[in-house]
Protein backbone atom coordinates (compact mmCIF):
# COMPACT_ATOMS: atom_id res chain seq x y z
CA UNK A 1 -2.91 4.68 9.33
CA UNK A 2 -3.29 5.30 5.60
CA UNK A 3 -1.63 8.47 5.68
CA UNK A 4 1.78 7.10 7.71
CA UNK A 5 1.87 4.09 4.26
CA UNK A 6 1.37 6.49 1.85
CA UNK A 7 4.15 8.86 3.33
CA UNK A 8 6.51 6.05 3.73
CA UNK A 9 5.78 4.97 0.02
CA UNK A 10 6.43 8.28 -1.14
CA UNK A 11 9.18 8.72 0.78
CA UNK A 12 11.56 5.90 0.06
CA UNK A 13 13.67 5.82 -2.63
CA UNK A 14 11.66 3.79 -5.69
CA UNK A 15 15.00 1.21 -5.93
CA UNK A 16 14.89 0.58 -2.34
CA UNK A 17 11.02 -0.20 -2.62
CA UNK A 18 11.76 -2.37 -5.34
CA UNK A 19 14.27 -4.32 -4.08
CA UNK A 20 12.38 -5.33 -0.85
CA UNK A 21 9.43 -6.02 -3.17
CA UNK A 22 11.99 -8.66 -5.17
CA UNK A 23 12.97 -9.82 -1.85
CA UNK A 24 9.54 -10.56 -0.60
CA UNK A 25 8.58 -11.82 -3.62
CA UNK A 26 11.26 -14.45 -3.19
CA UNK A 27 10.69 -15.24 0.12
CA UNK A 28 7.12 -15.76 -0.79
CA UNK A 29 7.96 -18.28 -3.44
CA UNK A 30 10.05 -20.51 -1.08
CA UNK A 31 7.39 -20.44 1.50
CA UNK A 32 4.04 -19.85 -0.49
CA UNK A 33 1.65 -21.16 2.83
CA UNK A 34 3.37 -18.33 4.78
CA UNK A 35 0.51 -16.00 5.75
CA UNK A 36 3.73 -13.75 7.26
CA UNK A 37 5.38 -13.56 3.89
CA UNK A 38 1.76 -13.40 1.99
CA UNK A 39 1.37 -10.07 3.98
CA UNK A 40 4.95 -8.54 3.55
CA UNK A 41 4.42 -9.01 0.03
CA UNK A 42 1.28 -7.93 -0.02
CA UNK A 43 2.45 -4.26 1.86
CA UNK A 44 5.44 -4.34 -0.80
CA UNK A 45 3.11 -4.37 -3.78
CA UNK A 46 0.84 -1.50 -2.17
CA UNK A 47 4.47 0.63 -1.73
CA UNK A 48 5.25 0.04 -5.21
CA UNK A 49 1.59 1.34 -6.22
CA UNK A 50 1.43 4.03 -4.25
CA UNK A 51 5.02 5.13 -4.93
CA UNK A 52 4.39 4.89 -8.94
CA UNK A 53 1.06 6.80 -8.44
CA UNK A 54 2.18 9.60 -6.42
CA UNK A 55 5.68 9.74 -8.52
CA UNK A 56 7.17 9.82 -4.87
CA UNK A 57 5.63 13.17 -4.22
CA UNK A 58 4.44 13.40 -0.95
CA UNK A 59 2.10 16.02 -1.29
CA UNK A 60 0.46 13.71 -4.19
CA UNK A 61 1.09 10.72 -1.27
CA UNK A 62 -1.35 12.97 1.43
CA UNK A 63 -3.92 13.93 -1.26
CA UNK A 64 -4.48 10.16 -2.37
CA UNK A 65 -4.54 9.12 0.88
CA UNK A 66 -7.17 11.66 1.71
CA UNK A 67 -9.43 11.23 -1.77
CA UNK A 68 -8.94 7.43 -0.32
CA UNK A 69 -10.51 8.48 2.85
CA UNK A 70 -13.09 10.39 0.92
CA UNK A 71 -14.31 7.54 -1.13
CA UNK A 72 -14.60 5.14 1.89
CA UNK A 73 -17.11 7.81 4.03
CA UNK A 74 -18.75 7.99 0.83
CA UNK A 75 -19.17 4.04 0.43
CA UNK A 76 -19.88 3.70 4.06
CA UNK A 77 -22.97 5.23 3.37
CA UNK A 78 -24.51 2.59 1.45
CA UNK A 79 -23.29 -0.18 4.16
CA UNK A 80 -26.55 -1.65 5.53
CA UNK A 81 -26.59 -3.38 9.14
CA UNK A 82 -26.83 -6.39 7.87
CA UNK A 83 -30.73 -7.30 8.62
């Protein structure tokens, strides 16, 4: 699931990305209680991130995605059961 956001991030043009993240940015401030607009705002501002990190490259895109993936095995291992 990762890797199909960090494509799509990388992929779309970094004005288009912006101007949806303006646009749920404003929706969010007319309706701040709106858990729908909370989380369309919230995907905007990871598009943004991940657009500016990866410099829309989608090779860069795949490889964070994957050192992302890394990371999480890696802190999965120190997860305890919960007992």
């Amino acid at each position: 699931m990762h890797e199909l956001m960090f494509a799509l991030a990388a992929m779309l043009p970094k004005e288009k990305i912006l101007e949806d993240l303006k646009d749920a940015l404003q929706d969010y401030m007319l309706f701040p209680d709106d858990k729908e607009k909370e989380s369309n705002l919230q995907m905007n501002m990871a598009l943004v991130t991940i657009h500016l990190r990866t410099k829309g490259s989608i090779n860069e895109a795949m490889s964070l995605a994957k050192d992302m993936e890394d990371k999480e095995k890696k802190l999965s291992l120190f997860e305890t059961s919960g007992n």
